[in-house]
Structures are given as structure tokens and as C-alpha cells.
Protein backbone atom coordinates (compact mmCIF):
# COMPACT_ATOMS: atom_id res chain seq x y z
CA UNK A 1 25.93 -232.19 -129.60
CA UNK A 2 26.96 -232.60 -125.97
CA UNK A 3 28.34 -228.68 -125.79
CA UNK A 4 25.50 -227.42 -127.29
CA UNK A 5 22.88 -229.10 -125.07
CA UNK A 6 25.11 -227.73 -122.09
CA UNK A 7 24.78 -224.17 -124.00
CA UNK A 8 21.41 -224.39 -123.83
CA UNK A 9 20.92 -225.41 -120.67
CA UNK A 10 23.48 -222.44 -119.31
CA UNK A 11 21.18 -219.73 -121.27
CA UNK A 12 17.66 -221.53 -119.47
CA UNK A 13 19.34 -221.12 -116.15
CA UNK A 14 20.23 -217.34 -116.93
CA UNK A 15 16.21 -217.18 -117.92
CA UNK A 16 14.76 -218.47 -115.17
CA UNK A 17 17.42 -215.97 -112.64
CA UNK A 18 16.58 -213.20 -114.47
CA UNK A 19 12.59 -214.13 -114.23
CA UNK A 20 12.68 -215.26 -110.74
CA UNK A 21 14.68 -211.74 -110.48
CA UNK A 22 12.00 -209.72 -111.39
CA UNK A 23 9.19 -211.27 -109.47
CA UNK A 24 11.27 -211.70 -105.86
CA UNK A 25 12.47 -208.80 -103.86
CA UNK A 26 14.71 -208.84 -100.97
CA UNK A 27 13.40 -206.45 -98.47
CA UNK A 28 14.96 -204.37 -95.61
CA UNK A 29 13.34 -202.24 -93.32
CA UNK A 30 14.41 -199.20 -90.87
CA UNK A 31 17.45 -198.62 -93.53
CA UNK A 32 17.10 -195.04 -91.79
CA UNK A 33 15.69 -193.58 -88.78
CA UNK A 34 15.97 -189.87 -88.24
CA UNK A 35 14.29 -187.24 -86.09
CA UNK A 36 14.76 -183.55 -86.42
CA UNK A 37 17.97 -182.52 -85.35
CA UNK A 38 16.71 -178.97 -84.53
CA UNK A 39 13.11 -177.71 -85.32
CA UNK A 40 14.65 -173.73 -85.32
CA UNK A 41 17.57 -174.13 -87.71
CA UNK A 42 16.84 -173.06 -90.99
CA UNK A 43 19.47 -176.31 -93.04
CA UNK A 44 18.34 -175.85 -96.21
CA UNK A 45 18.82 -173.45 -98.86
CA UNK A 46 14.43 -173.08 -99.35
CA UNK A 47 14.84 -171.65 -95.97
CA UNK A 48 18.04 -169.20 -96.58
CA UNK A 49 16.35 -167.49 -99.23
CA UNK A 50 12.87 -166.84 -96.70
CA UNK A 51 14.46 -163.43 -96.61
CA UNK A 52 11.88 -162.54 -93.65
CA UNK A 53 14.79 -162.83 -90.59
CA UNK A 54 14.37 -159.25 -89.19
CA UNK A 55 15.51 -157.25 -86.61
CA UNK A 56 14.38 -154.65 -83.78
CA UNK A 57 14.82 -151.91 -86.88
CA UNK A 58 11.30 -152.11 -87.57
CA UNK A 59 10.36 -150.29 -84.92
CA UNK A 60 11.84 -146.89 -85.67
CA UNK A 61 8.31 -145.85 -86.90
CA UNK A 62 4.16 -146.50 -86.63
CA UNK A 63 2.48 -147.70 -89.40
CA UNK A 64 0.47 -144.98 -91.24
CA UNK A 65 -2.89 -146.99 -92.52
CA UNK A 66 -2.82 -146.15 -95.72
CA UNK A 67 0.29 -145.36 -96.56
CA UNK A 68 2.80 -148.17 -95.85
CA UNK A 69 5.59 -149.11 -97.55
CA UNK A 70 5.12 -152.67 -98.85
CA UNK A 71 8.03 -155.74 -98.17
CA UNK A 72 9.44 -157.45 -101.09
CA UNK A 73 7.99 -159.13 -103.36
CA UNK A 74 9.65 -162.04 -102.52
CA UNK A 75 7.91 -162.39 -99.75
CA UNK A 76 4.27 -162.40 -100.70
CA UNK A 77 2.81 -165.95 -100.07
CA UNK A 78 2.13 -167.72 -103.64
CA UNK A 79 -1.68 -168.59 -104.51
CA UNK A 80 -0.73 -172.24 -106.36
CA UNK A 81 -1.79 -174.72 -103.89
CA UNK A 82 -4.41 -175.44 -101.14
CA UNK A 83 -2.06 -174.13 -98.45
CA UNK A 84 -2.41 -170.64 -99.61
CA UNK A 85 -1.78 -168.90 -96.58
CA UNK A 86 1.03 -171.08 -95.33
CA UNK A 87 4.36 -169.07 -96.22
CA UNK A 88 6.30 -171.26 -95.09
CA UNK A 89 4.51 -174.40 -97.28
CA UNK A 90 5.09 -172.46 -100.10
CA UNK A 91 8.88 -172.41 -99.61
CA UNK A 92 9.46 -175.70 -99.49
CA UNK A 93 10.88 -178.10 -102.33
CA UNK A 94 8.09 -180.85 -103.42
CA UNK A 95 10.27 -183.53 -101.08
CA UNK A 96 9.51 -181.43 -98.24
CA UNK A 97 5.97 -180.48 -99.14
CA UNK A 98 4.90 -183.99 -99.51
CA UNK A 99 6.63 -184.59 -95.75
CA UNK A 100 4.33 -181.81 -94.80
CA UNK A 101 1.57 -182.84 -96.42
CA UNK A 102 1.68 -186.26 -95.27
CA UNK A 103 2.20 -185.04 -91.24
CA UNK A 104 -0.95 -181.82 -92.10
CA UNK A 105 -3.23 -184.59 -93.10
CA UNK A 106 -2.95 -186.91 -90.53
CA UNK A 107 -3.26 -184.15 -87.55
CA UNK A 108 -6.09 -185.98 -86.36
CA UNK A 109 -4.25 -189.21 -86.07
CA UNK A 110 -1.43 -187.44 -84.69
CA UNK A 111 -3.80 -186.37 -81.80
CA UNK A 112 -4.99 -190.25 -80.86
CA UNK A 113 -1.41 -190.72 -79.63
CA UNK A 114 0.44 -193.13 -82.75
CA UNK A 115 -0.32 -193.90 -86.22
CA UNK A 116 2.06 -194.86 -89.11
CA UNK A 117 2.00 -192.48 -92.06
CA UNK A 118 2.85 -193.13 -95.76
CA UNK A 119 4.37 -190.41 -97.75
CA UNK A 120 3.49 -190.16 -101.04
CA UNK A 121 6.50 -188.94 -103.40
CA UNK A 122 8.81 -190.83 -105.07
CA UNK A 123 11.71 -191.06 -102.91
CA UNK A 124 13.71 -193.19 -105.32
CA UNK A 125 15.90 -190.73 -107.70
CA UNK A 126 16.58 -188.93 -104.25
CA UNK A 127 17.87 -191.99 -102.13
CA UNK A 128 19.41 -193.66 -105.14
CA UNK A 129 21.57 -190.59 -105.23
CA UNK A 130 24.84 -189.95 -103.03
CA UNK A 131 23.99 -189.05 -99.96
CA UNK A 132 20.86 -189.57 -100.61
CA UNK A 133 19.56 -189.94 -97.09
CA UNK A 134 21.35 -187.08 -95.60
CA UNK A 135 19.63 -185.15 -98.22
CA UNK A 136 16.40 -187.00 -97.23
CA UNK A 137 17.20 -185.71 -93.56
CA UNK A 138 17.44 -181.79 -94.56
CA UNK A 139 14.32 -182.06 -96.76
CA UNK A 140 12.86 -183.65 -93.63
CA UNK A 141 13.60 -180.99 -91.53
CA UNK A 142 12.73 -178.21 -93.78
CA UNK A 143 9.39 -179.71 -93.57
CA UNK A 144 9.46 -180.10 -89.62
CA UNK A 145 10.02 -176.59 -89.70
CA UNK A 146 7.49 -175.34 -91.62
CA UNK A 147 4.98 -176.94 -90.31
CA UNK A 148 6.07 -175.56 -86.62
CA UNK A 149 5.81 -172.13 -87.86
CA UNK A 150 2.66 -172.55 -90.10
CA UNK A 151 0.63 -174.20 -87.57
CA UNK A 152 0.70 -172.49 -84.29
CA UNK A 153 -1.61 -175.10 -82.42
CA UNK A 154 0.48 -177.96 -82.28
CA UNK A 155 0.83 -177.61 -78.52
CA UNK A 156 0.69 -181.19 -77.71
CA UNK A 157 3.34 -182.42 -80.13
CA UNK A 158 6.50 -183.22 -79.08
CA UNK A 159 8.57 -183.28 -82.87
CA UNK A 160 11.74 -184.95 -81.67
CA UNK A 161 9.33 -187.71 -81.68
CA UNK A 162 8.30 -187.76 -85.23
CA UNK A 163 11.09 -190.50 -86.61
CA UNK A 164 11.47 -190.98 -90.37
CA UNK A 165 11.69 -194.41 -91.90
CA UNK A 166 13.10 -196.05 -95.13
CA UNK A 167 11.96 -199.59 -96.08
CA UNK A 168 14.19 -200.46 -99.10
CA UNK A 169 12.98 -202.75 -101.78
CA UNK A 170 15.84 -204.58 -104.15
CA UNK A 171 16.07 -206.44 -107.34
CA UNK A 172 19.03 -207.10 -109.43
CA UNK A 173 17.44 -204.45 -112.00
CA UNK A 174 16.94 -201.61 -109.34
CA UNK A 175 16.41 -200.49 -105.85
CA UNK A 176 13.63 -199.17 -104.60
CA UNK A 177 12.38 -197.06 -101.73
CA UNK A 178 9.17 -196.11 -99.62
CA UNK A 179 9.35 -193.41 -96.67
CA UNK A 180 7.20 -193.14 -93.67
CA UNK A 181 6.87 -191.35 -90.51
CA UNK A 182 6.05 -193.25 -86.70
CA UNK A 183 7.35 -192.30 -83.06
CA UNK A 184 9.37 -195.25 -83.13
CA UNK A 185 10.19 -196.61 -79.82
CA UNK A 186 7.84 -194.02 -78.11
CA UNK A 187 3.98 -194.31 -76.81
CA UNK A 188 2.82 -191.87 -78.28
CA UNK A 189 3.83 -188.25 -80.40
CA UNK A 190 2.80 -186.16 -76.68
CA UNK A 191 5.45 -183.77 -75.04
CA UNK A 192 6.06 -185.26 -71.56
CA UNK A 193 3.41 -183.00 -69.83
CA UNK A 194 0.52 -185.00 -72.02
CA UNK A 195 -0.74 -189.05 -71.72
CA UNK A 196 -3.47 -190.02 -73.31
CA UNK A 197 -5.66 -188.72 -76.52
CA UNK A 198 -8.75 -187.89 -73.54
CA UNK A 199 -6.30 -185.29 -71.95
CA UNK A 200 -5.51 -183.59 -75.70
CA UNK A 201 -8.50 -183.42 -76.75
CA UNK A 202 -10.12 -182.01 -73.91
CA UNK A 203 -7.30 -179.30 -73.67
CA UNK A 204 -8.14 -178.61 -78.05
CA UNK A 205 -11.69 -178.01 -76.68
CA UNK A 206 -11.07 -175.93 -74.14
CA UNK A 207 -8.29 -174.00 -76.69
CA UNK A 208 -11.30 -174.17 -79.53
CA UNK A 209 -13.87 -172.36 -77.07
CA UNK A 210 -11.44 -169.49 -76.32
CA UNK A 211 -10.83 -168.65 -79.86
CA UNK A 212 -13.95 -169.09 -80.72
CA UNK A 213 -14.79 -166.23 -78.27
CA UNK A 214 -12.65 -164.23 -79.24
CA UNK A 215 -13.04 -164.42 -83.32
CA UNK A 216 -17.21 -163.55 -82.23
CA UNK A 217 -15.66 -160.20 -80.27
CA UNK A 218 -13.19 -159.63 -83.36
CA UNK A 219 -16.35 -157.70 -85.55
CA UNK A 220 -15.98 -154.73 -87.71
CA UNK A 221 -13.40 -154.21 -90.82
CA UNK A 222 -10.03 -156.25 -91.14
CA UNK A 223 -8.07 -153.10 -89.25
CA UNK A 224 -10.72 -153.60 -86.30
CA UNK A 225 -10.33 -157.20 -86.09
CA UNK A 226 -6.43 -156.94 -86.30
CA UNK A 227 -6.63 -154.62 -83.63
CA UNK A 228 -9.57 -156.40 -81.56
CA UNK A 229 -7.64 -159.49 -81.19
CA UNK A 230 -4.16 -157.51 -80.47
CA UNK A 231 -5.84 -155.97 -77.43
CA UNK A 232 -7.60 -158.84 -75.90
CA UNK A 233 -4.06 -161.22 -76.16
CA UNK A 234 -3.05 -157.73 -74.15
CA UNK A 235 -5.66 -157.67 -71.80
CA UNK A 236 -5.37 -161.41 -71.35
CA UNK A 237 -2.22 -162.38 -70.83
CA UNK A 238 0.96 -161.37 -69.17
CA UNK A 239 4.60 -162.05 -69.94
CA UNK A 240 5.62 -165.24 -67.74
CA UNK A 241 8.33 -167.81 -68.46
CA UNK A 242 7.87 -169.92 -65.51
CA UNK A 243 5.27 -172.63 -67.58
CA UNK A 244 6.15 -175.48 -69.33
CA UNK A 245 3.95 -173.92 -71.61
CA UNK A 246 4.96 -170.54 -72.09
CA UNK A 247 6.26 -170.91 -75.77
CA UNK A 248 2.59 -172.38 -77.04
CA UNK A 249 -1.05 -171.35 -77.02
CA UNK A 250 -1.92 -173.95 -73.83
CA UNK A 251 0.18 -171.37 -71.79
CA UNK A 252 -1.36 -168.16 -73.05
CA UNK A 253 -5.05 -169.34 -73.55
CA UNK A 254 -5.26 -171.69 -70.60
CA UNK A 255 -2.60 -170.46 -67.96
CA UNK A 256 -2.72 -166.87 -69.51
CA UNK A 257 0.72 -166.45 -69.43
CA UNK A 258 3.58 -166.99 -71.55
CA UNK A 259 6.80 -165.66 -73.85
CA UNK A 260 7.04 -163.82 -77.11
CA UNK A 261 6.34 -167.51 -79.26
CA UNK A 262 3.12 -167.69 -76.72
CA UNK A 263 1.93 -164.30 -78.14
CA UNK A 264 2.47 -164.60 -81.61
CA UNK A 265 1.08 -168.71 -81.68
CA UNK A 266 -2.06 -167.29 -80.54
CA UNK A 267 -2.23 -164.45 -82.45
CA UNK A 268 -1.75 -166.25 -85.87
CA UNK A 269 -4.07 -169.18 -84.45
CA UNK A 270 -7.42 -166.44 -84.29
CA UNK A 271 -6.71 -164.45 -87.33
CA UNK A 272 -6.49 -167.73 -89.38
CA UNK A 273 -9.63 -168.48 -88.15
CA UNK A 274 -10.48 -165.11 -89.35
CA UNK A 275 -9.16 -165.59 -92.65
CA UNK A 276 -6.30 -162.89 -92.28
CA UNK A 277 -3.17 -163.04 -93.90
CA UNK A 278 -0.38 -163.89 -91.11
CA UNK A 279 3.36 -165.31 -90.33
CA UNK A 280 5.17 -165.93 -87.56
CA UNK A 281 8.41 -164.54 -87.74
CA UNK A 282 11.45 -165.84 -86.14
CA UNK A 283 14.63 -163.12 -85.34
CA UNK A 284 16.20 -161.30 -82.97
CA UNK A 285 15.36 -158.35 -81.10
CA UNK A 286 16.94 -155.76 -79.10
CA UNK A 287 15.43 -155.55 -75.25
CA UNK A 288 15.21 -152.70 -73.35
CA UNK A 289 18.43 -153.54 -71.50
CA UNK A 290 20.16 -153.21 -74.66
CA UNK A 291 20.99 -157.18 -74.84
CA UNK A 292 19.77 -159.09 -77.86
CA UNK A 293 17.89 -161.91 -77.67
CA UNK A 294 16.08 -164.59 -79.61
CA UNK A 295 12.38 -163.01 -80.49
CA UNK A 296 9.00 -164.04 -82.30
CA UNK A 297 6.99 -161.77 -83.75
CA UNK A 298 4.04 -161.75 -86.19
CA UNK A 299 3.55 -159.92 -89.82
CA UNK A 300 0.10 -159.14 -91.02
CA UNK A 301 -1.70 -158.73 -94.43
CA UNK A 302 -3.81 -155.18 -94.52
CA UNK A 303 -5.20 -153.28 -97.53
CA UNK A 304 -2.30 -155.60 -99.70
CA UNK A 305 0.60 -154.16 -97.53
CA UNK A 306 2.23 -156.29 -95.16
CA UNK A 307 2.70 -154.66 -91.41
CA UNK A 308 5.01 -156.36 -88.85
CA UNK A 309 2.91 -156.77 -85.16
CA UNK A 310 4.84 -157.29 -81.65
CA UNK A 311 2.14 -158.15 -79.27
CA UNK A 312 4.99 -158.65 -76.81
CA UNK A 313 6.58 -155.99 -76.76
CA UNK A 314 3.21 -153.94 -76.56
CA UNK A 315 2.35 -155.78 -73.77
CA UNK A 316 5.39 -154.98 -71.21
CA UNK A 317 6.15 -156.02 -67.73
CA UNK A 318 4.98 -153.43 -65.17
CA UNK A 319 6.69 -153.10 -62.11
CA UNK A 320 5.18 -151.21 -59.37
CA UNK A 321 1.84 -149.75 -59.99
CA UNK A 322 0.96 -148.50 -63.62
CA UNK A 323 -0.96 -149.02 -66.11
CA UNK A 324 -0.10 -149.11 -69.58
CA UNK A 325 -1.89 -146.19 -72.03
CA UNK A 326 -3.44 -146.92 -75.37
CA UNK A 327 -0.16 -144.69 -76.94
CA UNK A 328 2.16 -147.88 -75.62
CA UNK A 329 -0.38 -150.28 -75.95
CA UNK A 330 -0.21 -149.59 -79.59
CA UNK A 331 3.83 -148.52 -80.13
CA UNK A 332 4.55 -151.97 -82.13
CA UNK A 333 0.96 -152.39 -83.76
CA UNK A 334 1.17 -152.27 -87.68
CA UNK A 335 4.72 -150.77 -87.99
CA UNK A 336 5.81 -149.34 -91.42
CA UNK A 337 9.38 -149.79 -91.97
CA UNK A 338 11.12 -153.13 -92.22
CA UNK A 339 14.74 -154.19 -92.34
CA UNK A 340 14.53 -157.66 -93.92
CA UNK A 341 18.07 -159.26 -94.11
């Protein structure tokens, strides 16, 4: 009688564990911290098969309106999600579109300075895996980069500061995980140059007015409007490293000067606006010195082709006195043949 009271009272305690095991979680937080190791390194495979990493080869001839010769299929963007004209979006694995998601929706609390935001995916399958938050790391980064190149206003963010977070949720059944994205140990998301959410907004005013501008001057059929906005970002700006800001539309709407990623930020940021189909395209390039060189460029939608656009390289450094004729000013506009490697 005595063993099988102490049976009993064994299986009760195994119960009440088991119970008490389902309703209490030990929790952990910060089980991972990472920020992007390098916002221009295409890690994962979604970005391998982009197949849109081109070279100065395009240029061997102008663009006949009309009568282009049309890029791969591969690398029209898909119509089967709100981001429609966001290539790079549609690349992505779900992981790394609900990343961007998550970061695209909460621009606006990005621009106050901090905010903490959820991501909302089922991380669990993926960080109960091996490796599982390495993997979460490249997804991350995928995501990093395609919102860089997707969204060519972002001149206030600094993404090294953008830290993924894991809080980790156990029971003896399972673990189980939730993501989320802060700045961590920072103030705020700002590159160095900015302080306070008065000083970026003003400056996404001032950027807004510009544009806006511009898009009212960009009239007439898509061709016109391509063109339009070419030749203003010509008329407007010169090639000028020297800025901070060079690489981002603060440098070539507000300073007027700026590089190749200057250039083709802005020129994607007004025909979005105007509801053209546009990329930015990262490569290299070949300069006039012969020397290769890391180069941005944009490619355009027109009458269902797609026509590759180097505003740069259209708009060259004079020295001396010169001028630069409507024949050079247009020598990169809507070219026709494309290597894509």
C-alpha cells in the first residue's frame, strides 16, 4: 500500500512540472545583436542571381526609341506585392522582406531619432535551426541592402546603426523566438552630420520642395519627362567629392554637388514620384583614364523596354572653358545594348 501511495505521489509531482512547464517561461533577451556588416556586399544567394551587375559595355551604342533590345526577363520587376516597383523587394526571401517591411513602415519613426520595431515573421523554424542566427544575419543584410538601393532618400540614416535583436522564450516543450530592430547603445539612427528630428525634417522639406519643382517642370510624355529630369540633375549639379554628402540626395539637391550614387539617388527619387519604372544599379565602370572603378548608374522603364541612364557620365568635368553640347549631354541617355553578367 505504502509503494503505491509513493507511486502516486511520484506521477502528481511529474503533473504538476509538466503543468507549471507549460504556463512559466524562462526568458532571455539580446541572445543576438547584429548590425550590417557591409550595406554593398551582395551575401546571399537572392542577391547573386540579381543578374543586373553590368559593366561600361553598355555604352558601345545610343538607344534607338523604338527599337531597343529588351534585358532579360529575369529582370523585369514582379507585380505580386505592394512594392511593385521595388526590384530589389522583390528579390528578397520572405525573412528578408518582412525585415524590410518592418524598417519601410516605420520610416517615419525612423526619422524622430529611436523607436523599437517588431518584426512580424516567424523566426522560430529559422533560429531553431543550425546556425540559425548567422543565417538570421545574411537574411538581415539582404534586407539592409535592398532597402538602400530601393529607397534613394534615406540620407539621414546611418545603417550601421540599425542593430538586430533576439529575445528567446523557453519551455521544456520548445523554444521560442521574437526579432526586433533598435540602435542599441546609440541616440539616435542619424549619420554623425545629423542631431535632432527638427534638423531632418527640415532638411526632408527642403529635399521635398526641390523635387517637387522639378516633377511640375517634368510635363509632356514619359520620354520627355525621362529626359526633362536627366537635364535639369545636368544643369544642376556638378561632379564634387569633397561633401560628406556627395553619395546622397542632401549633396546633390542641397549642396548641388556630388558622385555617381548622388546622381542616380536623385534621379530614381523624382521619377518615382513620377511613377516611372527605375533601379539603381550598382557595377563597375571604365573611366576615361582607362582605370576601373566602382560606379552607380540608373536603368529605366520606356515603351516596356528597359534602357540603362548614366547621368554622370553625361554630365563630365570641364576643365578650362567649354561647354558641353546637347550630342554629349545625351551620349549615355537611354542606351540600347547591355552586357548583364
Amino acid at each position: 500500500m505504502i509503494e503505491k501511495h509513493s507511486n502516486g505521489l511520484i506521477l502528481s509531482i511529474i503533473i504538476i512540472i509538466i503543468i507549471l512547464g507549460s504556463i512559466y517561461y524562462v526568458k532571455s533577451t539580446g541572445q543576438g545583436s547584429y548590425s550590417p556588416s557591409n550595406i554593398t556586399e551582395y551575401s546571399q544567394q537572392s542577391y547573386e542571381n540579381l543578374n543586373i551587375i553590368a559593366n561600361n559595355a553598355y555604352y558601345e551604342n545610343r538607344a534607338i526609341i523604338g527599337n531597343v533590345s529588351e534585358l532579360p526577363s529575369t529582370f523585369t520587376p514582379q507585380q505580386s506585392h505592394e512594392y511593385n516597383s521595388r526590384y530589389y523587394y522583390n528579390e528578397l526571401s520572405d525573412c528578408s522582406k518582412a525585415m524590410y517591411d518592418a524598417i519601410a513602415n516605420n520610416l517615419n519613426n525612423i526619422q524622430r531619432g529611436k523607436c523599437t520595431i517588431q518584426i512580424d515573421y516567424d523566426f522560430n523554424s529559422l533560429l531553431n535551426s543550425k546556425n540559425g542566427e548567422e543565417l538570421l544575419d545574411n537574411y538581415y543584410n539582404d534586407a539592409i541592402n535592398a532597402i538602400n538601393l530601393d529607397i534613394p532618400n534615406l540620407f539621414y540614416l546611418d545603417f550601421q546603426k540599425l542593430y538586430i535583436n533576439i529575445e528567446k522564450t523557453s519551455t521544456i516543450f520548445s523554444t521560442k523566438y521574437k526579432v526586433f530592430i533598435n540602435s542599441k547603445d546609440y541616440d539616435n539612427f542619424y549619420i554623425n552630420e545629423f542631431t535632432s528630428a527638427a534638423q531632418v525634417s527640415k532638411i526632408i522639406n527642403q529635399i521635398e520642395t526641390i523635387k517637387n519643382q522639378v516633377v511640375s517642370q517634368a510635363s509632356g510624355n514619359e520620354y520627355n519627362r525621362i529626359r526633362i529630369v536627366h537635364d535639369w540633375l545636368i544643369d544642376h549639379m556638378e561632379y564634387d567629392n569633397s561633401s560628406v554628402h556627395s553619395a546622397n540626395v542632401y549633396g546633390g539637391l542641397i549642396e548641388k554637388k556630388g558622385v555617381c550614387e548622388a546622381y542616380a539617388r536623385i534621379y530614381k527619387y523624382i521619377l518615382d514620384d513620377i511613377g516611372i519604372d527605375n533601379i539603381l544599379v550598382i557595377g563597375t565602370a571604365t573611366n576615361s583614364a582607362g582605370n576601373t572603378e566602382n560606379h552607380m548608374w540608373n536603368y529605366v522603364k520606356l515603351y516596356e523596354n528597359w534602357y540603362a541612364i548614366d547621368i554622370t557620365w553625361d554630365d563630365p568635368i570641364i576643365r578650362g572653358t567649354g561647354i558641353i553640347t546637347e550630342d554629349y549631354k545625351h551620349k549615355y541617355f537611354l542606351i540600347r545594348k547591355s552586357r548583364i553578367l
